[in-house]
C-alpha atoms as a PDB file:
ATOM      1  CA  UNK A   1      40.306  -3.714  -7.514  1.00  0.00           C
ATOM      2  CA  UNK A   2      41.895  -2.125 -10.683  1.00  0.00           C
ATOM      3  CA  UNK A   3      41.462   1.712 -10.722  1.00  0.00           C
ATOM      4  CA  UNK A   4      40.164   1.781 -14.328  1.00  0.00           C
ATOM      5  CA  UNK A   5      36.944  -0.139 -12.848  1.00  0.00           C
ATOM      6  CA  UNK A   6      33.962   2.056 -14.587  1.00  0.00           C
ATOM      7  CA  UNK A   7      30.809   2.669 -11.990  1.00  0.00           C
ATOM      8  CA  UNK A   8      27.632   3.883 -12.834  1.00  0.00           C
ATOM      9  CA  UNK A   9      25.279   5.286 -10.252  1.00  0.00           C
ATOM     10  CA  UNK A  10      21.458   4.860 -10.334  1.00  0.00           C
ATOM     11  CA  UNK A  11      18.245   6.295  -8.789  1.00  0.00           C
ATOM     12  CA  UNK A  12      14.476   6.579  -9.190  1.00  0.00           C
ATOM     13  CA  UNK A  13      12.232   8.243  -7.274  1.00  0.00           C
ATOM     14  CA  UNK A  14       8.090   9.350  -7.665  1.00  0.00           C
ATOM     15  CA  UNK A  15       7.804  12.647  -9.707  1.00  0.00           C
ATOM     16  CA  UNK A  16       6.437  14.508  -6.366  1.00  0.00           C
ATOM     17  CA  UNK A  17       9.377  13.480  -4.853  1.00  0.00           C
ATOM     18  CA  UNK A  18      11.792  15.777  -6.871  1.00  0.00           C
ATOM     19  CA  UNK A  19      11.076  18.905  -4.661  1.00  0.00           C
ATOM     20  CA  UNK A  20      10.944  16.584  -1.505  1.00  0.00           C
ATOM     21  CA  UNK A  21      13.753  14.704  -1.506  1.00  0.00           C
ATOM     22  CA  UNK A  22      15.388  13.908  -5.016  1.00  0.00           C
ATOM     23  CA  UNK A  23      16.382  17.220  -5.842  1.00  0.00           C
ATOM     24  CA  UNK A  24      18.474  17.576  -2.765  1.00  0.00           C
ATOM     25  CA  UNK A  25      20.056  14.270  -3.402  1.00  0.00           C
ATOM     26  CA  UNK A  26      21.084  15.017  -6.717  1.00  0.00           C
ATOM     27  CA  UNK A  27      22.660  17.912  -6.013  1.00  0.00           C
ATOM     28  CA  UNK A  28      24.850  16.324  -2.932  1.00  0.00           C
ATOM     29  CA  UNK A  29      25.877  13.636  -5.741  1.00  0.00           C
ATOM     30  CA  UNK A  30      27.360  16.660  -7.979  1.00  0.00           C
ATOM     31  CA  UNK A  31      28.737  18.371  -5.083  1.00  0.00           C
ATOM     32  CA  UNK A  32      30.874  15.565  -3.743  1.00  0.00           C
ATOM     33  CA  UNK A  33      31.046  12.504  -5.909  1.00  0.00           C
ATOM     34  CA  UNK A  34      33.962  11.779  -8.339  1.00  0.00           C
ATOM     35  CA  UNK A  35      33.681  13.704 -11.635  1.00  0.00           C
ATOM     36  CA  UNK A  36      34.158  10.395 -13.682  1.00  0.00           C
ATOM     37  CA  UNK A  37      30.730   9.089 -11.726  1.00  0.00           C
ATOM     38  CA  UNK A  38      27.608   9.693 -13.488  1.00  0.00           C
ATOM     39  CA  UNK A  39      24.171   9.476 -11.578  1.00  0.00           C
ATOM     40  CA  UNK A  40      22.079   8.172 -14.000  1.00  0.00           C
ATOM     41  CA  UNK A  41      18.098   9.428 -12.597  1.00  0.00           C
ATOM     42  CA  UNK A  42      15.061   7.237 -13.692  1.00  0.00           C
ATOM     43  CA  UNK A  43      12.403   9.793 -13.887  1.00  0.00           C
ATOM     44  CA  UNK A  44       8.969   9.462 -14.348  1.00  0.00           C
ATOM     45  CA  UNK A  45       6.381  12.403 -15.581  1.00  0.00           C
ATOM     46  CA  UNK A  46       8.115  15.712 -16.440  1.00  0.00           C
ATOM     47  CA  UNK A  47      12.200  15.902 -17.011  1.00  0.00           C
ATOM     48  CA  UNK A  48      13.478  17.204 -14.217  1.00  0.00           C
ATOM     49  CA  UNK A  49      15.935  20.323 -14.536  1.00  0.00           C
ATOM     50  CA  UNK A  50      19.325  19.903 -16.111  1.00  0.00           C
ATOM     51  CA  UNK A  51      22.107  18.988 -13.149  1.00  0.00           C
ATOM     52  CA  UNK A  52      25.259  19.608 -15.643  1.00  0.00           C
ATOM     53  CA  UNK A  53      27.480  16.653 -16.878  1.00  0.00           C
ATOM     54  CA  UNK A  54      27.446  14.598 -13.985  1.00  0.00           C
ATOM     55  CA  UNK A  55      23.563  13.785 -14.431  1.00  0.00           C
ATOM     56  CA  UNK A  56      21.977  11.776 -16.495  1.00  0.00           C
ATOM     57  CA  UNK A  57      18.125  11.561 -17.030  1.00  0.00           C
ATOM     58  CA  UNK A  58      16.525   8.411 -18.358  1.00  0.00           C
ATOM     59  CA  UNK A  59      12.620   7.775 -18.732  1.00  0.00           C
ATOM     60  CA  UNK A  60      11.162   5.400 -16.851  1.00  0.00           C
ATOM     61  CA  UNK A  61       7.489   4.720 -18.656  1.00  0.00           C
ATOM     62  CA  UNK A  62       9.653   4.699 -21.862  1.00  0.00           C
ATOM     63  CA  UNK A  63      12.891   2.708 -20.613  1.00  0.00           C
ATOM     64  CA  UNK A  64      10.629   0.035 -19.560  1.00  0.00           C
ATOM     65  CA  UNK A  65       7.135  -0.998 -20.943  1.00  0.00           C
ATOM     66  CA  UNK A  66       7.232  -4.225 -18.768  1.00  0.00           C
ATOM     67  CA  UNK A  67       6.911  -1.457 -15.631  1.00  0.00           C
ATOM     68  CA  UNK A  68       4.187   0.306 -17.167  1.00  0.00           C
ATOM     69  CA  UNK A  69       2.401  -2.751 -17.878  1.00  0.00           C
ATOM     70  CA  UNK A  70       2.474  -3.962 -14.572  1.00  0.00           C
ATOM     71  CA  UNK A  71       1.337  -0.362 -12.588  1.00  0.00           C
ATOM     72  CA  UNK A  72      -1.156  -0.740 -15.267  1.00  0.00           C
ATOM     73  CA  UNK A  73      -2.644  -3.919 -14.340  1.00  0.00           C
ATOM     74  CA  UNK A  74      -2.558  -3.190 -10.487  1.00  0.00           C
ATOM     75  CA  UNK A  75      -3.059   0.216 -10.351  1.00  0.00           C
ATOM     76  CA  UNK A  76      -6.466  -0.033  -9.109  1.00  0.00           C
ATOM     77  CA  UNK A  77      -5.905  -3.530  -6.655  1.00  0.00           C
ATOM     78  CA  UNK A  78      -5.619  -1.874  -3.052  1.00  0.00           C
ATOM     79  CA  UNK A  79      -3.691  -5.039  -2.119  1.00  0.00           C
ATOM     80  CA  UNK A  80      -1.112  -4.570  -4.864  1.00  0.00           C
ATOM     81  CA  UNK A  81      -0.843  -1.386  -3.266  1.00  0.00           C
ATOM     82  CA  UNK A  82      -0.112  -2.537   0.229  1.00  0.00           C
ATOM     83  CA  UNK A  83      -3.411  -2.030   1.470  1.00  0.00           C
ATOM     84  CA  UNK A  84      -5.824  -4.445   2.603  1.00  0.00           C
ATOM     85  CA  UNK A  85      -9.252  -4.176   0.930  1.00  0.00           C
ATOM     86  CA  UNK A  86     -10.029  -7.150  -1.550  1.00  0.00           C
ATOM     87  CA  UNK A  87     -11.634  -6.498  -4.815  1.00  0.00           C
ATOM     88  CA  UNK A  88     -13.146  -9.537  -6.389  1.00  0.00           C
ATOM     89  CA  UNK A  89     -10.370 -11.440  -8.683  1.00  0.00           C
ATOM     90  CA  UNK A  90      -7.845  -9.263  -6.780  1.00  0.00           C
ATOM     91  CA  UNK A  91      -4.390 -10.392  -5.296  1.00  0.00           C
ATOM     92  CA  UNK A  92      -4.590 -11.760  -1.880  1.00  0.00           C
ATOM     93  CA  UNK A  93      -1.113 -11.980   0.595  1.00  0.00           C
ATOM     94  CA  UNK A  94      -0.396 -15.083   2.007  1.00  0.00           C
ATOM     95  CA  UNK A  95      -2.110 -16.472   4.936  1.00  0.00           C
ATOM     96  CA  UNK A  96       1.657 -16.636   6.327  1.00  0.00           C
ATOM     97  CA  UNK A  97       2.566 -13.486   5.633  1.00  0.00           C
ATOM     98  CA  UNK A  98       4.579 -12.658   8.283  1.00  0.00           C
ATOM     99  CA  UNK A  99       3.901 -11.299  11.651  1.00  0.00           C
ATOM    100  CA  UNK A 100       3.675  -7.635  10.261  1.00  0.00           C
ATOM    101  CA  UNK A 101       0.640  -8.462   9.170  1.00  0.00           C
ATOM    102  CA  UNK A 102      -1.552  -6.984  11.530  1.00  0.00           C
ATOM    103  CA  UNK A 103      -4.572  -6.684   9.030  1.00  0.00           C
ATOM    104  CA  UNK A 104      -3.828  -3.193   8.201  1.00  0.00           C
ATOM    105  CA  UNK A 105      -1.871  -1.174   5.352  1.00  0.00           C
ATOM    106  CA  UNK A 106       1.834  -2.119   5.214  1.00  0.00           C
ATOM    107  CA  UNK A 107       4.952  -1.046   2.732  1.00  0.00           C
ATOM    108  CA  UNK A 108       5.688  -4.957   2.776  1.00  0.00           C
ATOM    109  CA  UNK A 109       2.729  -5.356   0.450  1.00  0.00           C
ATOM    110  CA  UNK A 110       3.210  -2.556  -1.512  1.00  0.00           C
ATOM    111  CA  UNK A 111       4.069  -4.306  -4.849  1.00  0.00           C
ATOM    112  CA  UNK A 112       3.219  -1.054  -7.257  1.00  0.00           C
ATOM    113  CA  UNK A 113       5.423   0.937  -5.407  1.00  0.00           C
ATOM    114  CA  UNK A 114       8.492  -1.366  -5.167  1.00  0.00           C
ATOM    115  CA  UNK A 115       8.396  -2.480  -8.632  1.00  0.00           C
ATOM    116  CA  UNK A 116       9.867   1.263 -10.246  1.00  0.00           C
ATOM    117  CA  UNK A 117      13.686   0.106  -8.171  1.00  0.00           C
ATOM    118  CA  UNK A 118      13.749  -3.364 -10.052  1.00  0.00           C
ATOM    119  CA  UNK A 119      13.115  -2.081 -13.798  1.00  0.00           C
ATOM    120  CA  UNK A 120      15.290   1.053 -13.382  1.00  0.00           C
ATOM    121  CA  UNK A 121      18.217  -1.666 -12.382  1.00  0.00           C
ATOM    122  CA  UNK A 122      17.201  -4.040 -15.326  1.00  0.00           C
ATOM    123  CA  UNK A 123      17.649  -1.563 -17.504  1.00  0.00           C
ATOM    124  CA  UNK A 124      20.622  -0.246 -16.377  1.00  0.00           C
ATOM    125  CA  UNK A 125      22.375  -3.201 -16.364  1.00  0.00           C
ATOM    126  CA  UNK A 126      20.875  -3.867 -19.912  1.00  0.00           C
ATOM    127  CA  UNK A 127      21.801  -0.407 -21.410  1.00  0.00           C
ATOM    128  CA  UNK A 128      24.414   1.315 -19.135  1.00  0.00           C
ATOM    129  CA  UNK A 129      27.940   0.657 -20.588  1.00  0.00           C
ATOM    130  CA  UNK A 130      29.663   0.382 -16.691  1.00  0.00           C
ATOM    131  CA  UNK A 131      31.403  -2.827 -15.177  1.00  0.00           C
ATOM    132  CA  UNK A 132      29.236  -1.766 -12.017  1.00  0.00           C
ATOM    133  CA  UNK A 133      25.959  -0.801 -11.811  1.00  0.00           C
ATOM    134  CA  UNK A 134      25.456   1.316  -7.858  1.00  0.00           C
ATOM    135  CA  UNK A 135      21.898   1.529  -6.294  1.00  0.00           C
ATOM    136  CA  UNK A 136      21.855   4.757  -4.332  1.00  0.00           C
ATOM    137  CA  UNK A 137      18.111   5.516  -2.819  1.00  0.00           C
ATOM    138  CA  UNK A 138      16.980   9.217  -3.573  1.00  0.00           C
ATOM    139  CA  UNK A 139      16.553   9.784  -0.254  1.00  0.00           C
ATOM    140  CA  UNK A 140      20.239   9.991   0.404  1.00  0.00           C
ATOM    141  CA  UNK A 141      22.230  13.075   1.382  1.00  0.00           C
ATOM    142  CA  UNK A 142      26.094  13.023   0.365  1.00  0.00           C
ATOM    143  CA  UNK A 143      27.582  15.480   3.131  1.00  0.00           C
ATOM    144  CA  UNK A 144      31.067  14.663   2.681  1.00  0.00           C
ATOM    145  CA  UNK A 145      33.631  14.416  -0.850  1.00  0.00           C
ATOM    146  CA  UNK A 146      34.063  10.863  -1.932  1.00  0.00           C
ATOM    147  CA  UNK A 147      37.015   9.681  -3.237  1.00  0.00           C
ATOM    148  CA  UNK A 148      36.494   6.870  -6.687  1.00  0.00           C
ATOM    149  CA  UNK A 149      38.703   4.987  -4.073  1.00  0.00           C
ATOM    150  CA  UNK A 150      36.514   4.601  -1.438  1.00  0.00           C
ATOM    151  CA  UNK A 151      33.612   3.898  -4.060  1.00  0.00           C
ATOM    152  CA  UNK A 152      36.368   1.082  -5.271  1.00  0.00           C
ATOM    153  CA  UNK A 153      37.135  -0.143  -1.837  1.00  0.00           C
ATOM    154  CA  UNK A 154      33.408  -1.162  -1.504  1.00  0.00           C
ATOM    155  CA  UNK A 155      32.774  -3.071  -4.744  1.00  0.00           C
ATOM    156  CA  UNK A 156      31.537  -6.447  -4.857  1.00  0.00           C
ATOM    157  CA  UNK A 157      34.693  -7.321  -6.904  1.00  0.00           C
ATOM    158  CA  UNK A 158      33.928 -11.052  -8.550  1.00  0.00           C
ATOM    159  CA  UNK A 159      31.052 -11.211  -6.554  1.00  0.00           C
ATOM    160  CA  UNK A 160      27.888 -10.480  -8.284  1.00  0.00           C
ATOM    161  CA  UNK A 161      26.288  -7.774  -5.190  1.00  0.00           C
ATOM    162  CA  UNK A 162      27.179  -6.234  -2.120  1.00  0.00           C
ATOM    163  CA  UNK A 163      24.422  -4.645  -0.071  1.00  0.00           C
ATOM    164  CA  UNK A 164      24.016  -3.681   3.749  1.00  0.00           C
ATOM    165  CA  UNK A 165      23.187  -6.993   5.626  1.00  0.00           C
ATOM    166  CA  UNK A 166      20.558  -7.198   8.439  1.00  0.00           C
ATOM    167  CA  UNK A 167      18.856  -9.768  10.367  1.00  0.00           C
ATOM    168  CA  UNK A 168      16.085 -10.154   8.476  1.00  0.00           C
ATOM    169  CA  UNK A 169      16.844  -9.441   5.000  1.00  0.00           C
ATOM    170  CA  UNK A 170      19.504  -6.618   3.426  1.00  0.00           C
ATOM    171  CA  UNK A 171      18.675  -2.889   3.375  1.00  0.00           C
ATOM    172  CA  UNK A 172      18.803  -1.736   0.010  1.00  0.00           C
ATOM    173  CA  UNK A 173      19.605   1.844  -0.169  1.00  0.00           C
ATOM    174  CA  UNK A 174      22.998   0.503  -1.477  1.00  0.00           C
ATOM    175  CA  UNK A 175      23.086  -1.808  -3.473  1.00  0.00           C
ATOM    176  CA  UNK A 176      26.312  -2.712  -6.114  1.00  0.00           C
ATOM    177  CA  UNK A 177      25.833  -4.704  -9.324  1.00  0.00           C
ATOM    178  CA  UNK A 178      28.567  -6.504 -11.316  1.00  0.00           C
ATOM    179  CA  UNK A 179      27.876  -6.606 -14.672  1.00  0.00           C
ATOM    180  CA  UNK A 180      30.630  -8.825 -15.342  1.00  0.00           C
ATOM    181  CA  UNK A 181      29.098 -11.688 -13.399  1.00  0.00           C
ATOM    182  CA  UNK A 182      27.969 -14.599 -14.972  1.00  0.00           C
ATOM    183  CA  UNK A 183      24.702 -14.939 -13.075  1.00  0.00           C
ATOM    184  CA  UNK A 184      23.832 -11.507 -13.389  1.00  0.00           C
ATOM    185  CA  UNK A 185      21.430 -12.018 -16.372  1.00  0.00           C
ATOM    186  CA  UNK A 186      19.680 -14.673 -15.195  1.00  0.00           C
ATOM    187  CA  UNK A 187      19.442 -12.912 -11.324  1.00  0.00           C
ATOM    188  CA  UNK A 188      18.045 -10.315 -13.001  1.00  0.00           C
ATOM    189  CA  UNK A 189      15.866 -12.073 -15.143  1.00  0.00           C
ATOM    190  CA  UNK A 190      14.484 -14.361 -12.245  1.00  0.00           C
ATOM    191  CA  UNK A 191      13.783 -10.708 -10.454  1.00  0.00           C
ATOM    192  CA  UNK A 192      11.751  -9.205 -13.375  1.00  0.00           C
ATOM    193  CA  UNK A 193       9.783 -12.495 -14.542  1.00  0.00           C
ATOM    194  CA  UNK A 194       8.401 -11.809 -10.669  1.00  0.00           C
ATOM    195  CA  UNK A 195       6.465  -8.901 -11.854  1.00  0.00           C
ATOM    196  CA  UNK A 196       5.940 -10.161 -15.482  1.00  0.00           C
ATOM    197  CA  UNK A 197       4.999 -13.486 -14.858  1.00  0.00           C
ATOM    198  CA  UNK A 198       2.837 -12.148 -11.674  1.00  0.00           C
ATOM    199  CA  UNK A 199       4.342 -14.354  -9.342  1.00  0.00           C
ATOM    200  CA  UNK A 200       5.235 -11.512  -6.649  1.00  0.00           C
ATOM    201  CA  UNK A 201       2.010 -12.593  -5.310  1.00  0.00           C
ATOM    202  CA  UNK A 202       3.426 -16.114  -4.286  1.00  0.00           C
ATOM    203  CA  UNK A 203       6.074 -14.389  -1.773  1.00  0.00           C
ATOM    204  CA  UNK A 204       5.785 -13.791   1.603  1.00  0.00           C
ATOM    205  CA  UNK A 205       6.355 -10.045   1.157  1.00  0.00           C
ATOM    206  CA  UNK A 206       6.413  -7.903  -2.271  1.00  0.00           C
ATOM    207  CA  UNK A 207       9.142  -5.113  -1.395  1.00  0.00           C
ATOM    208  CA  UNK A 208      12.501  -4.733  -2.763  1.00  0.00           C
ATOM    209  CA  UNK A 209      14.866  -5.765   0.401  1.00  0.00           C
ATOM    210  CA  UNK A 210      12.904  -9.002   0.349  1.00  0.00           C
ATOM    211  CA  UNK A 211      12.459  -9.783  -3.256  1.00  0.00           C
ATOM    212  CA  UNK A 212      16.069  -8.648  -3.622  1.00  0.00           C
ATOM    213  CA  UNK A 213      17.173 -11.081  -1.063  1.00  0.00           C
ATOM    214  CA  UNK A 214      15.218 -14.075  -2.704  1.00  0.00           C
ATOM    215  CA  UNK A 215      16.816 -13.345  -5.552  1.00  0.00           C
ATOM    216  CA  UNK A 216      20.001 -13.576  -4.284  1.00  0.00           C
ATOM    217  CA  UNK A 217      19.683 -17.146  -1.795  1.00  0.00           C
ATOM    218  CA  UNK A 218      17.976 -18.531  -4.891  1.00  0.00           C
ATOM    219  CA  UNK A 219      20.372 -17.908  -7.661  1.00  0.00           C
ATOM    220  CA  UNK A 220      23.885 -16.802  -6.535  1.00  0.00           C
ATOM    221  CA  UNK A 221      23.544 -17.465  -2.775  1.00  0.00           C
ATOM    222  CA  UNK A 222      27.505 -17.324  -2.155  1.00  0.00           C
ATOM    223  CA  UNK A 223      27.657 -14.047  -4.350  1.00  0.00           C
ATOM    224  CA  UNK A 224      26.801 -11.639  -2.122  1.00  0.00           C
ATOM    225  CA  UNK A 225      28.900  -9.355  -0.373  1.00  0.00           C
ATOM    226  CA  UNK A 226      27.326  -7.882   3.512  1.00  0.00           C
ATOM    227  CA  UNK A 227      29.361  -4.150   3.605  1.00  0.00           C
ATOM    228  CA  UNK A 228      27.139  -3.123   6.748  1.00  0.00           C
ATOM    229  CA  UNK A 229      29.612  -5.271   8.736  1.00  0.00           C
ATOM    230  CA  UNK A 230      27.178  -6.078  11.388  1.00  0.00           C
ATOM    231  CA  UNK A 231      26.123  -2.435  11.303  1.00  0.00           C
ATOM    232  CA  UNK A 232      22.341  -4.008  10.814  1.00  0.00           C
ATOM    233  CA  UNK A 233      22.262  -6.197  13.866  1.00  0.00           C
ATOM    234  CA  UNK A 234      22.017  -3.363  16.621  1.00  0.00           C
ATOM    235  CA  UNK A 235      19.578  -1.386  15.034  1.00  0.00           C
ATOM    236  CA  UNK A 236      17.486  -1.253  11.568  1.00  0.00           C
ATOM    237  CA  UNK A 237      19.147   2.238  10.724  1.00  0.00           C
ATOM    238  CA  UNK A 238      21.854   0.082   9.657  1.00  0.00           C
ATOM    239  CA  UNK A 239      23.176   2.673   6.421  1.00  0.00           C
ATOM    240  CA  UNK A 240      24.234   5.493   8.663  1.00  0.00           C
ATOM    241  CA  UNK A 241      25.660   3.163  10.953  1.00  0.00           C
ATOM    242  CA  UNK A 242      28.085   1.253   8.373  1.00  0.00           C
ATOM    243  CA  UNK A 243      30.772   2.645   6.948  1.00  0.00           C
ATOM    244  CA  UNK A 244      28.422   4.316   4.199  1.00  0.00           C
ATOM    245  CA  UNK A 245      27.714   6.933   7.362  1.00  0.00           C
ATOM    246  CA  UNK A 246      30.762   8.949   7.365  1.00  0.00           C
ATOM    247  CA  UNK A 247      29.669  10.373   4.068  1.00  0.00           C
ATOM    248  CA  UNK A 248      25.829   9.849   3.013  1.00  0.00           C
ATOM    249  CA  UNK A 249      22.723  10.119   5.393  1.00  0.00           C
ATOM    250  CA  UNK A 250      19.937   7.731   4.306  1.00  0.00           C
ATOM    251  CA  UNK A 251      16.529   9.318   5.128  1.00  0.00           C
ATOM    252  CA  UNK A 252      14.311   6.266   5.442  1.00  0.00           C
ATOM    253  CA  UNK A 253      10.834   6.872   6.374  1.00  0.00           C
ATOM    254  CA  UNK A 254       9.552  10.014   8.146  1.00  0.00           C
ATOM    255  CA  UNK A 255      13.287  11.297   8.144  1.00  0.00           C
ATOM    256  CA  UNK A 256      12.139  12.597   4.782  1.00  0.00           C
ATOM    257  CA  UNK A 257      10.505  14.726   6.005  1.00  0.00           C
ATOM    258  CA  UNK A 258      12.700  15.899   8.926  1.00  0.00           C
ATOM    259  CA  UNK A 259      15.613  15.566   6.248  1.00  0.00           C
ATOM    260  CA  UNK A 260      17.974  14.093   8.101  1.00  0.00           C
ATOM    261  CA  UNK A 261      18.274  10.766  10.492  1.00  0.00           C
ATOM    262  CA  UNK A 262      18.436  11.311  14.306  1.00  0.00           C
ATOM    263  CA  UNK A 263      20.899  11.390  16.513  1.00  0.00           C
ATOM    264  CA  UNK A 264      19.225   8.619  18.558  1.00  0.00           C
ATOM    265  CA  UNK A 265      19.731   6.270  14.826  1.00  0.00           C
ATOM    266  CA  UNK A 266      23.698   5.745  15.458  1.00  0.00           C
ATOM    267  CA  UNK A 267      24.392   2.825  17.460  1.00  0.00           C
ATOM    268  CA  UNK A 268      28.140   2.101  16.716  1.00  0.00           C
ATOM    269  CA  UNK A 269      30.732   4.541  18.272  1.00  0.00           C
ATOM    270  CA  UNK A 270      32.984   4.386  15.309  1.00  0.00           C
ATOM    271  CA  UNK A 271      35.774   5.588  16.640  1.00  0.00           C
ATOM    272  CA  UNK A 272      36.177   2.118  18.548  1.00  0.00           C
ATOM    273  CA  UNK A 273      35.919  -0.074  15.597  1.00  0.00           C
END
């Protein structure tokens, strides 16, 4: 990959979040991420506090009316929000809907929530002037200095994404987009029309590692790139445990709260591979 290669980093997160978890994260991107790397933040409410030159704030709600006029519609469908309490003419899962369905609340499900990731990365790819477009979840703490080389190392080159495989479908708390790739408007496109078109409902599961990974099999299913490296298949903490480990901690879950992953979540000694 040529050095010149321009990459644009991306990131949304719930406005109560900031103090949480996105703050911190921002500030480990300006502490140790190349200075020619801009984090781009999808926000939503209130601006949050200027991070220097290395940050860049975008609007959300404004960015993206197709968003905002899908919360709208489902706001108040406890399905659409991953519970399970039907209102009359409401969205209804699957009878199939996988085995996580245990007739109680679930993430899976949560459609609302998910659907903030996929508009921020339409419209980056739309409006971001970058030959890649990096997905980095806000609840990511850089600990270490990256070089642009390592960032390089990891593109999806001609591909069109790389992501962090697993068994069951990729996590996406790192995701890389090529803008260059011929399919990439119409992946993206095919992703969106889910939401605008309100066919979400017709998949198994409404959350971004499975949508994402529809998306992919369906339209450029020999354009993705796997950089967990079989990371995934030991254990589900599969981010810490690729390569991505050695510099970012991914705090999925209720390591928000604890702030950083366990010591029990590594299952590769990397020193052997």
């Amino acid at each position: 990959v040529k050095y010149y290669m321009t990459i644009a980093v991306i990131t949304t997160f719930p406005e109560k979040n900031f103090k949480v978890y996105g703050e911190r994260m921002i500030d480990s991107f300006v502490a140790h991420w190349p200075s020619n790397i801009i984090l781009h933040v999808y926000y939503e409410g209130s601006c949050p506090p200027d991070k220097g030159d290395k940050v860049k704030y975008v609007d959300l709600h404004q960015a993206s009316p197709d968003l905002v006029a899908f919360k709208q519609k489902y706001k108040n469908d406890p399905v659409a929000n991953g519970e399970t309490q039907e209102i009359a003419g409401g969205v209804r899962r699957l009878k199939n809907a996988g085995k996580n369905d245990k007739g109680k609340g679930s993430f899976l499900w949560d459609a609302v929530r998910f659907s903030h990731k996929t508009f921020a990365v339409d419209h980056a790819i739309k409006n971001i002037d970058a030959d890649y477009v990096l997905w980095l979840d806000a609840d990511t703490y850089t600990f270490r200095h990256i070089t642009k080389q390592f960032v390089l190392d990891l593109l999806p080159g001609d591909k069109l994404v790389n992501y962090l495989g697993r068994v069951t479908y990729p996590e996406c708390g790192w995701v890389c987009y090529n803008k260059r790739h011929p399919k990439i408007q119409q992946f993206m496109k095919y992703w969106t029309d889910l939401y605008i078109n309100d066919t979400i409902f017709q998949e198994l599961e409404w959350h971004d590692s499975y949508l994402f990974w529809q998306c992919v099999k369906r339209i450029a299913p020999n354009d993705g790139v796997d950089i967990g490296k079989g990371a995934g298949v030991e254990g589900l903490h599969v981010f810490i445990n690729s390569v991505l480990g050695d510099y970012i901690d991914h705090m999925k879950g209720k390591r928000k709260i604890k702030g950083k992953s366990s010591r029990s979540d590594l299952r590769t000694k990397k020193d052997q591979e």
